[in-house]
N, C-alpha and C. Protein backbone atom coordinates (compact mmCIF):
# COMPACT_ATOMS: atom_id res chain seq x y z
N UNK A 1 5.42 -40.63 1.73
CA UNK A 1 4.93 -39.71 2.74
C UNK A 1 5.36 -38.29 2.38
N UNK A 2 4.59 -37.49 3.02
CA UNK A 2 5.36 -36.08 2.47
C UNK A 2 4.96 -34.88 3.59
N UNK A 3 5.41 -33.75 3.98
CA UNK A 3 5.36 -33.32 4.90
C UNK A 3 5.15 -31.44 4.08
N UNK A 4 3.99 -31.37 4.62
CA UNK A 4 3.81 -29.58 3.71
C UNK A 4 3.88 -29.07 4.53
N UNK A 5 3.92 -27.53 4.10
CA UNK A 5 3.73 -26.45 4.68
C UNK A 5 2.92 -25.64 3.72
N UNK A 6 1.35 -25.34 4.23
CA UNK A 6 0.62 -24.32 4.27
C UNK A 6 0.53 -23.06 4.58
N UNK A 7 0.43 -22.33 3.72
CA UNK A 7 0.18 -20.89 4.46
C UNK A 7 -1.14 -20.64 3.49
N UNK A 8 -2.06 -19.89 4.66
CA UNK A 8 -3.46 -19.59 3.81
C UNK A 8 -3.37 -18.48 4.34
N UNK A 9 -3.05 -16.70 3.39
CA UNK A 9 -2.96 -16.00 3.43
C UNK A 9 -4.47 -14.90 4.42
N UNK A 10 -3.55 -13.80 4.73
CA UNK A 10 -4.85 -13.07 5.32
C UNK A 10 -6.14 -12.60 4.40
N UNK A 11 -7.13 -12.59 4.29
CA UNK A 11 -8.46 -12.45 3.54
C UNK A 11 -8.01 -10.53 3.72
N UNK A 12 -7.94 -10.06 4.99
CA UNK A 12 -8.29 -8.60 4.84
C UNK A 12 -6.51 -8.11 5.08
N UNK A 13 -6.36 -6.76 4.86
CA UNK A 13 -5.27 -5.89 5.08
C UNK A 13 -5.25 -5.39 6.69
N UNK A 14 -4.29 -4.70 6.87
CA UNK A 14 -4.27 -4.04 8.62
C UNK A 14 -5.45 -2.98 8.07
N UNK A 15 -6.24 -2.75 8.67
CA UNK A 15 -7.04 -1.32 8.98
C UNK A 15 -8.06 -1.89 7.81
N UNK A 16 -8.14 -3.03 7.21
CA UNK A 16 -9.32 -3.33 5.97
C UNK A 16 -10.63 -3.68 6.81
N UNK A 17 -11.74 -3.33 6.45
CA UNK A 17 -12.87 -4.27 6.61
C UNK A 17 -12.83 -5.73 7.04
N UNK A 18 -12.89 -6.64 8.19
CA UNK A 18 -12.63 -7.78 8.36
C UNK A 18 -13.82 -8.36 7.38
N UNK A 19 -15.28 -7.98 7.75
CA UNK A 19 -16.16 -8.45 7.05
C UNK A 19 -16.48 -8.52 5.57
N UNK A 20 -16.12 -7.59 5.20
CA UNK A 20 -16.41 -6.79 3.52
C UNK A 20 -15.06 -8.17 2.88
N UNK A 21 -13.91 -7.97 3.62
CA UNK A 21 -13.04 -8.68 2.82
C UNK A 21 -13.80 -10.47 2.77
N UNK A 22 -14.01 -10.86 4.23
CA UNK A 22 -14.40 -12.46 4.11
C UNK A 22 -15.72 -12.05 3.30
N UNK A 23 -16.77 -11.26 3.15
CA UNK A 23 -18.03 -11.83 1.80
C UNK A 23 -16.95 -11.67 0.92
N UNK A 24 -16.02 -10.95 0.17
CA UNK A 24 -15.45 -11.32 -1.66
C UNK A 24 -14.72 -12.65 -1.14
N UNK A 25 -14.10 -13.23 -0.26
CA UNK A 25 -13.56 -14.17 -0.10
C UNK A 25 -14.19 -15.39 -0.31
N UNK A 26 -15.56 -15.46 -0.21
CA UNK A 26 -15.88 -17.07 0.03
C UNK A 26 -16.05 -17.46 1.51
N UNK A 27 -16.59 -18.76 1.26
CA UNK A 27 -16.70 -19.31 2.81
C UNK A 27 -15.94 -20.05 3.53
N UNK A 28 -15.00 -20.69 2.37
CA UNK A 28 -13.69 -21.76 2.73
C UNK A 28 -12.41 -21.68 2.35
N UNK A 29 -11.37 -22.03 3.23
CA UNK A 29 -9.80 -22.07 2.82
C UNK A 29 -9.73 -23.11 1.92
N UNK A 30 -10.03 -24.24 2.41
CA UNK A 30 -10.45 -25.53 1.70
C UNK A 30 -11.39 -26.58 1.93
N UNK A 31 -12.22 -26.71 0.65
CA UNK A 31 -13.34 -27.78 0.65
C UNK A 31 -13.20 -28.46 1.39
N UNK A 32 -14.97 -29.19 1.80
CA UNK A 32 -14.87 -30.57 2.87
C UNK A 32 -14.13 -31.45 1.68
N UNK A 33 -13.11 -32.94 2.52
CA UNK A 33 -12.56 -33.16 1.45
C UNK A 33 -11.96 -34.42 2.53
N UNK A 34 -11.56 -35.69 1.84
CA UNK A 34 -10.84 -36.59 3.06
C UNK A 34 -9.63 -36.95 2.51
N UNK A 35 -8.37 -37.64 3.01
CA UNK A 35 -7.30 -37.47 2.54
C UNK A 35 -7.02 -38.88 2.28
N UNK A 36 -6.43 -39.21 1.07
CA UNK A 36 -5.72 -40.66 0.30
C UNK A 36 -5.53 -41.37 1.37
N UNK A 37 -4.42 -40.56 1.89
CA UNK A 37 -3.28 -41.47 2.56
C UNK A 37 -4.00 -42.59 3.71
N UNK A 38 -3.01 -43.01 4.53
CA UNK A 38 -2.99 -43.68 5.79
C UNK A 38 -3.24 -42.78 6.66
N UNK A 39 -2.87 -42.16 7.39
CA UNK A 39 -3.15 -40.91 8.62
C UNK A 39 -2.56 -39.93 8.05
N UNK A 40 -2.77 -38.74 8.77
CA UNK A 40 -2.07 -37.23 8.78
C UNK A 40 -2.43 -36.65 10.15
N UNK A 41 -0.91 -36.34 10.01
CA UNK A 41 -0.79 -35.50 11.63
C UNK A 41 -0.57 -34.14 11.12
N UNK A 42 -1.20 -33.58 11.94
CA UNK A 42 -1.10 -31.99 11.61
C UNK A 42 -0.62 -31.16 12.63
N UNK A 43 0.24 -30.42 12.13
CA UNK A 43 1.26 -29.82 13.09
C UNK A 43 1.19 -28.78 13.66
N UNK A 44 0.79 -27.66 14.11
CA UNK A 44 1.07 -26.46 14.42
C UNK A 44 0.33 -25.58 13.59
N UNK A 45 -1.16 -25.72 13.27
CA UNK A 45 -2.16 -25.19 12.92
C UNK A 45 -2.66 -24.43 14.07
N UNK A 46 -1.48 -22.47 13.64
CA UNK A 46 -1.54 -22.03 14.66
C UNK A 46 -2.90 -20.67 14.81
N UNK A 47 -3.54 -20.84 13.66
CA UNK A 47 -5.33 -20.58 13.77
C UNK A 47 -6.08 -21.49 13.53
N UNK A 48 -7.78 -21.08 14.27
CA UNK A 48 -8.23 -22.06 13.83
C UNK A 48 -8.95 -21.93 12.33
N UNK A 49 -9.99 -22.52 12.31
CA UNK A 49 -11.02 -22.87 10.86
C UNK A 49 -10.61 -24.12 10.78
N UNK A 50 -9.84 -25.31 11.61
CA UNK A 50 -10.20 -26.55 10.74
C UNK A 50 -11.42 -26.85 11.07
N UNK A 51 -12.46 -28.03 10.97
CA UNK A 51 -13.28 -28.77 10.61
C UNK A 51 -13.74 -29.98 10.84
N UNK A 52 -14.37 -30.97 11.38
CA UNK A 52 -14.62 -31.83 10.84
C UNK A 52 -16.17 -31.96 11.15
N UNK A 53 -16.46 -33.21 9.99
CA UNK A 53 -17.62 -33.33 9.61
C UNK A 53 -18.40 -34.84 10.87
N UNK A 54 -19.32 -34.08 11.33
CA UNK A 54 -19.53 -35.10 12.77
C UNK A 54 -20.68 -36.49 11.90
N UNK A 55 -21.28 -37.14 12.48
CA UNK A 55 -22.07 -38.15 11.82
C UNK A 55 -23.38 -37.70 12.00
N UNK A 56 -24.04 -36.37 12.71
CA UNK A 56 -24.58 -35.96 12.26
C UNK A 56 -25.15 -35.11 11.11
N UNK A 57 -23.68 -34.74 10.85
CA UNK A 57 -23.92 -33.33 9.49
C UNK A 57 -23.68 -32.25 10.20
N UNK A 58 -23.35 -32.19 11.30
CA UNK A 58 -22.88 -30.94 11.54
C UNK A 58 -21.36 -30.85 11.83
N UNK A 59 -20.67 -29.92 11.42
CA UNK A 59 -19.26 -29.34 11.91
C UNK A 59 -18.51 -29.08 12.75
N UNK A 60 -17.83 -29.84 13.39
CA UNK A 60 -17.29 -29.34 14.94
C UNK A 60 -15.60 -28.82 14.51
N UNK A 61 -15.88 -27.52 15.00
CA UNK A 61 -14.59 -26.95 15.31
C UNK A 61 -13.44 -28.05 15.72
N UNK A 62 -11.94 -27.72 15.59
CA UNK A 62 -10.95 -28.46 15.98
C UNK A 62 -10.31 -27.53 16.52
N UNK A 63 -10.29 -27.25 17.30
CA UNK A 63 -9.50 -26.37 18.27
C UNK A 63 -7.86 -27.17 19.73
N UNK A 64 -6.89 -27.77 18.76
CA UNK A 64 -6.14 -28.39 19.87
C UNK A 64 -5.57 -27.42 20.37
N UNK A 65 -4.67 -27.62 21.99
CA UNK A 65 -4.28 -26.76 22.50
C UNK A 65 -2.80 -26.62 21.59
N UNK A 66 -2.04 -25.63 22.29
CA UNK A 66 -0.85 -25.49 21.56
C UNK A 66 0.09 -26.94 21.63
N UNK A 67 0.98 -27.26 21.05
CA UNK A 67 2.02 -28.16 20.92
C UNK A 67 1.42 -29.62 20.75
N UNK A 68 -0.22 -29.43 20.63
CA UNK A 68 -0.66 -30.75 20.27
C UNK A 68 -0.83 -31.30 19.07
N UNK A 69 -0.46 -32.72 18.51
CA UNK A 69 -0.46 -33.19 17.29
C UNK A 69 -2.52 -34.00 16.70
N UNK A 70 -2.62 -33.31 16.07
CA UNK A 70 -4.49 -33.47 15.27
C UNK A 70 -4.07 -35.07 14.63
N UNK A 71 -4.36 -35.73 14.63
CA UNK A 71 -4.43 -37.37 14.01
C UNK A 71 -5.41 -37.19 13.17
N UNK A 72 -5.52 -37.80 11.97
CA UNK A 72 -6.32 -37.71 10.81
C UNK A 72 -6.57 -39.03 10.27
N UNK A 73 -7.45 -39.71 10.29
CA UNK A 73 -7.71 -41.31 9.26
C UNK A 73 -8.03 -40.72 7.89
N UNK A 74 -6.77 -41.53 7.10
CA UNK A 74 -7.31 -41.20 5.63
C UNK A 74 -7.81 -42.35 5.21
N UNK A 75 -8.11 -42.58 3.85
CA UNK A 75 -8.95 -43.34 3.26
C UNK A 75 -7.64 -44.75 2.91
N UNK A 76 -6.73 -44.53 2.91
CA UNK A 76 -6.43 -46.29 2.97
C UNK A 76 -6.71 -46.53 4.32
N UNK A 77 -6.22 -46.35 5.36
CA UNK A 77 -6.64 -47.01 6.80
C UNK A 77 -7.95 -47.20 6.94
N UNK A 78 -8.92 -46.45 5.84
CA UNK A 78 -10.52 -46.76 5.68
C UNK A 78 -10.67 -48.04 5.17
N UNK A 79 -9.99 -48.48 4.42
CA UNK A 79 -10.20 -49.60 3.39
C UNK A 79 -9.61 -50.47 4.35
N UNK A 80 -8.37 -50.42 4.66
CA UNK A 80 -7.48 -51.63 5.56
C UNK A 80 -8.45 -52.15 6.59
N UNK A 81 -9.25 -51.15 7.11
CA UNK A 81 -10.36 -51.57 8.32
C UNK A 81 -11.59 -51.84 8.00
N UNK A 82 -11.51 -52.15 7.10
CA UNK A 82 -13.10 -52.30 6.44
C UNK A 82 -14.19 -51.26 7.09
N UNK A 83 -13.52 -50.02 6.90
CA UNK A 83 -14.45 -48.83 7.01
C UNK A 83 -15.15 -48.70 9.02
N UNK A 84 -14.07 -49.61 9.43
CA UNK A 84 -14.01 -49.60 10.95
C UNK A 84 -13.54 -48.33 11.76
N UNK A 85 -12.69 -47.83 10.86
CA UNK A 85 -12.41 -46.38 11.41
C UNK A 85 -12.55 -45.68 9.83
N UNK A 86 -13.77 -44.81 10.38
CA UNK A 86 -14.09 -44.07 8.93
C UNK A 86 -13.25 -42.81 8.34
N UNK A 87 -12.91 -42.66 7.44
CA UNK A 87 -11.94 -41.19 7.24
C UNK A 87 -12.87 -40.22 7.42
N UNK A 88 -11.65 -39.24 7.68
CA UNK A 88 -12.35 -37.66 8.40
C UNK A 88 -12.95 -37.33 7.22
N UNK A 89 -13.86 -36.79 7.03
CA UNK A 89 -14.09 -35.58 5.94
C UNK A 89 -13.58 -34.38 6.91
N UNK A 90 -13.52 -33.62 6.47
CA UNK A 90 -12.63 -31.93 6.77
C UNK A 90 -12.71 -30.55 6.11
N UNK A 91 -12.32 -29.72 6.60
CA UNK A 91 -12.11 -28.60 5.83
C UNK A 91 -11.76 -27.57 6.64
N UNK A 92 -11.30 -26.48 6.17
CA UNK A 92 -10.83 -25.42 6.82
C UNK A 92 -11.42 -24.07 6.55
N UNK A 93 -12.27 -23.54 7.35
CA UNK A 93 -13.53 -22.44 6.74
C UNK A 93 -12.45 -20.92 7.12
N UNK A 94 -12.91 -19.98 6.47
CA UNK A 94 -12.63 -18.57 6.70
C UNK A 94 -12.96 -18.61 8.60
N UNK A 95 -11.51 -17.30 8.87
CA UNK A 95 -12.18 -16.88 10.48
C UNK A 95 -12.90 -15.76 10.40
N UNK A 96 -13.24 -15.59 11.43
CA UNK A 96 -14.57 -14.35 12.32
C UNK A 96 -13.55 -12.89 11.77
N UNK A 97 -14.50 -12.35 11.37
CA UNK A 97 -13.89 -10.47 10.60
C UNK A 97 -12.96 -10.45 11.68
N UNK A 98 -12.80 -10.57 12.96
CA UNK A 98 -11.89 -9.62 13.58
C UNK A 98 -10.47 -10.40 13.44
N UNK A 99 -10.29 -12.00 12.85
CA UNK A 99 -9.41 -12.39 12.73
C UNK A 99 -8.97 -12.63 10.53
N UNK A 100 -9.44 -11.82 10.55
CA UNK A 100 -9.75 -12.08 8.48
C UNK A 100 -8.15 -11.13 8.34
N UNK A 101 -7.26 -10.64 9.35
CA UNK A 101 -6.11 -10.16 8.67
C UNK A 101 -4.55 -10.67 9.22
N UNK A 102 -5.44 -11.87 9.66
CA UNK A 102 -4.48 -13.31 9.94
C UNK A 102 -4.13 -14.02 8.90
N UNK A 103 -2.38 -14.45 8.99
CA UNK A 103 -2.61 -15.70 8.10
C UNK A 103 -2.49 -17.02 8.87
N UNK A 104 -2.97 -17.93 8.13
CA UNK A 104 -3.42 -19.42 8.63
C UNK A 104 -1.98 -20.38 8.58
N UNK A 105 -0.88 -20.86 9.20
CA UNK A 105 -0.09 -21.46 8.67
C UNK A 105 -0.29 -23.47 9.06
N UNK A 106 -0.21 -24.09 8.31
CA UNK A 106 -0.38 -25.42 9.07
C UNK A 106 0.77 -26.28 8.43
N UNK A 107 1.50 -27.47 9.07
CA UNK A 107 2.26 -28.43 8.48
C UNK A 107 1.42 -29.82 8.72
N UNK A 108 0.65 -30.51 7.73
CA UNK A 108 0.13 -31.73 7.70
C UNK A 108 1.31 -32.66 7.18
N UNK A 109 1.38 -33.82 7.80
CA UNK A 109 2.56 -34.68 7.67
C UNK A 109 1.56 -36.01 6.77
N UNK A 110 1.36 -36.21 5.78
CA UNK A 110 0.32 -37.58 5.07
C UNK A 110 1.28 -38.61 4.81
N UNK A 111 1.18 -39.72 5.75
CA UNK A 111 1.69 -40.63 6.06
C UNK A 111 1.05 -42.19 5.52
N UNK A 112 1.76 -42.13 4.14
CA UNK A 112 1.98 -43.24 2.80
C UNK A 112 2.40 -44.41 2.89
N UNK A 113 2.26 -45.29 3.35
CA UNK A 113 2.92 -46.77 3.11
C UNK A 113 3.48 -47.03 1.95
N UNK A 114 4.25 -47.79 1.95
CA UNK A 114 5.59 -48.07 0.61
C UNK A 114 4.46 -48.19 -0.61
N UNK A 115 4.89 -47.84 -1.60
CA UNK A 115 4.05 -47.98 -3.29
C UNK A 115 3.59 -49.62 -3.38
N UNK A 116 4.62 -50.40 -3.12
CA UNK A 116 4.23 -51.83 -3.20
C UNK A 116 3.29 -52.69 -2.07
N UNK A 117 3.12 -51.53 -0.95
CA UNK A 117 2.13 -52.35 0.03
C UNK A 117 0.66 -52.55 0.10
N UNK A 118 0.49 -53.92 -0.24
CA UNK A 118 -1.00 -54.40 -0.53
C UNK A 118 -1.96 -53.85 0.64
N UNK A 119 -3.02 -52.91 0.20
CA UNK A 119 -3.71 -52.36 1.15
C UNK A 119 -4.96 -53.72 1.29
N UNK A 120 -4.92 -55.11 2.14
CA UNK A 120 -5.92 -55.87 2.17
C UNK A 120 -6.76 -55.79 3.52
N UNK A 121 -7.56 -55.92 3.41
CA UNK A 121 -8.18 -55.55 4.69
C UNK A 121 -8.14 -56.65 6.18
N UNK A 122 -8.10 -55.79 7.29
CA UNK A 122 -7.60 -56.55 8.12
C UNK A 122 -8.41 -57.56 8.64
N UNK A 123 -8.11 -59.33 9.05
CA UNK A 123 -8.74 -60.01 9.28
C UNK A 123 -9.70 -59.42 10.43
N UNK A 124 -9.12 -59.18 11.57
CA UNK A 124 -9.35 -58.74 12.32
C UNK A 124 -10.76 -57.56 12.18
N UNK A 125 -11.35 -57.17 11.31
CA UNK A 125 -12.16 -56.24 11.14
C UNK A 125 -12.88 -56.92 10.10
N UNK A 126 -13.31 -58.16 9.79
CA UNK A 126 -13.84 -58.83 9.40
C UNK A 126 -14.94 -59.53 10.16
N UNK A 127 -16.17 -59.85 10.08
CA UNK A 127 -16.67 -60.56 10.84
C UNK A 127 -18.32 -60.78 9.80
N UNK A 128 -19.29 -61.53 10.75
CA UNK A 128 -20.49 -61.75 10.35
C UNK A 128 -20.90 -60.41 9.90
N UNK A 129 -21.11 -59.67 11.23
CA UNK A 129 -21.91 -58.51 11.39
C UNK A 129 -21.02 -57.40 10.23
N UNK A 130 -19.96 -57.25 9.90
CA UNK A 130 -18.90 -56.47 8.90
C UNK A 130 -18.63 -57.25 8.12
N UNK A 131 -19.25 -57.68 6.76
CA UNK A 131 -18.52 -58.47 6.06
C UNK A 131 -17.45 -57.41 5.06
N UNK A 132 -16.31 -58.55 4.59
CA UNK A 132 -15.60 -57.84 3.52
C UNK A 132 -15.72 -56.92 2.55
N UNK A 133 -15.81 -55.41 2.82
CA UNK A 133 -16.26 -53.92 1.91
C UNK A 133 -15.16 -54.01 0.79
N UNK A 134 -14.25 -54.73 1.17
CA UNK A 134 -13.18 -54.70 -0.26
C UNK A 134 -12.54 -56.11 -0.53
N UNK A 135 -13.08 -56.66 -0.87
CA UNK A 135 -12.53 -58.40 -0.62
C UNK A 135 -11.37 -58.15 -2.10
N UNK A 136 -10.52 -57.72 -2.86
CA UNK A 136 -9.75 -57.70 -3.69
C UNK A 136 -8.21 -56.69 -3.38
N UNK A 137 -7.40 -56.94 -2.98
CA UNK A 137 -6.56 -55.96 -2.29
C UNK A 137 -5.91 -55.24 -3.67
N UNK A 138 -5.39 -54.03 -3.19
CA UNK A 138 -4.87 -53.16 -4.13
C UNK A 138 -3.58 -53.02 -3.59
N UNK A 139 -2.38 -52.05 -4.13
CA UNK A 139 -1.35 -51.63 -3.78
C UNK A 139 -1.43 -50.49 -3.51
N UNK A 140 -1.09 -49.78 -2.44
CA UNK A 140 -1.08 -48.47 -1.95
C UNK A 140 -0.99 -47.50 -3.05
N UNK A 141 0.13 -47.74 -4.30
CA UNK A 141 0.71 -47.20 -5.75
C UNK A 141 -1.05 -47.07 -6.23
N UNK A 142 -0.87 -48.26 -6.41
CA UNK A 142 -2.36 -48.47 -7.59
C UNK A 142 -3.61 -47.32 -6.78
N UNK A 143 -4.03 -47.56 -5.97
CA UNK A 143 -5.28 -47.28 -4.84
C UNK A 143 -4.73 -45.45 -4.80
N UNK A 144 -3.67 -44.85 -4.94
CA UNK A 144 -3.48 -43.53 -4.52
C UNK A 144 -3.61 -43.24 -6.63
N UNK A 145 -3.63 -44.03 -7.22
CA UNK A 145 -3.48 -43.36 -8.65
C UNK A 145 -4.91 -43.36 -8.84
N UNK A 146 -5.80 -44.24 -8.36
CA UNK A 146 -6.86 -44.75 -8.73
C UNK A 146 -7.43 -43.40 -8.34
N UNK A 147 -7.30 -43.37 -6.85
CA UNK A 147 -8.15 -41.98 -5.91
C UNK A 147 -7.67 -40.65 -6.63
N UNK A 148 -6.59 -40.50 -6.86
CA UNK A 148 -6.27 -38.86 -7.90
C UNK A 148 -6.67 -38.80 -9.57
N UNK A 149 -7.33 -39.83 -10.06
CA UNK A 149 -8.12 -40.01 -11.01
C UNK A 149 -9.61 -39.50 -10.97
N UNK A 150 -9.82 -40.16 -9.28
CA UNK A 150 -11.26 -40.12 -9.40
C UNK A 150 -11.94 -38.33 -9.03
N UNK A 151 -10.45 -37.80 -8.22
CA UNK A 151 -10.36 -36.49 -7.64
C UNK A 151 -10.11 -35.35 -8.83
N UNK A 152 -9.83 -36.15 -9.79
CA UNK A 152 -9.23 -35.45 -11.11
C UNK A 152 -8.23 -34.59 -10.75
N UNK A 153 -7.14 -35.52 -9.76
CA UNK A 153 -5.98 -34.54 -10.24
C UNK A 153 -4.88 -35.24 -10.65
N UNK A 154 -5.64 -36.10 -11.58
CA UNK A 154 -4.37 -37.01 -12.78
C UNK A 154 -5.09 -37.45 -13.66
């Protein structure tokens, strides 16, 4: 498990162009994108721009109130459930010019099950209507080397 701290710097200066700075900036802090792990709680993402991706295709703001913890399904709890609870896709877009000389700070907590724990999928999320999406279990180790291969960042 591991616990970060983010800081996504201000796009503009005090007295800069909010707008002029977000067009050289781009449109995103970070790509839509879903996370390895088991869950992530996210801490004190005290602007907004997070993201998520709805099942229509469109984007709904995440706006929690203060002192509230964001829950995140990553992609092993995808697999463990046979895709019963689907992982977030996400991302975190640039804010509105009048907030572009903010910085963004967030602590996501990605919460890993031991290297040796067989990610097999749960009986329980098995059925006629859901058959087995992963009938071969992996190890959390194996399944997180596999996914930063496929992400190319190993």
């Amino acid at each position: 498990s591991i616990l970060r701290v983010i800081h996504s710097p201000p796009l503009a200066r005090d007295g800069e162009d909010g707008a002029a700075a977000l067009a050289a900036a781009g449109h995103v802090r970070a790509a839509a994108h879903e996370d390895i792990n088991l869950i992530t709680l996210l801490l004190g993402a005290d602007e907004g721009g997070l993201q998520i991706l709805r099942r229509d295709g469109t984007w709904l703001d995440v706006n929690p109130p203060p002192g509230c913890v964001t829950c995140n399904i990553g992609d092993m709890l995808q697999r463990l459930s046979n895709r019963r609870l689907p992982s977030t896709t996400h991302r975190v877009v640039n804010p509105a010019a009048d907030r572009a000389h903010l910085p963004r700070y967030s602590m996501p907590f990605f919460l890993h099950p031991n290297p040796d724990f067989l990610i097999e999928t749960l009986a329980t999320c098995v059925s006629d209507k859901y058959p087995n999406q992963f009938p071969t279990p992996i190890t959390s180790d194996d399944y997180l080397q596999e996914r930063l291969r496929e992400i190319k960042l190993k």
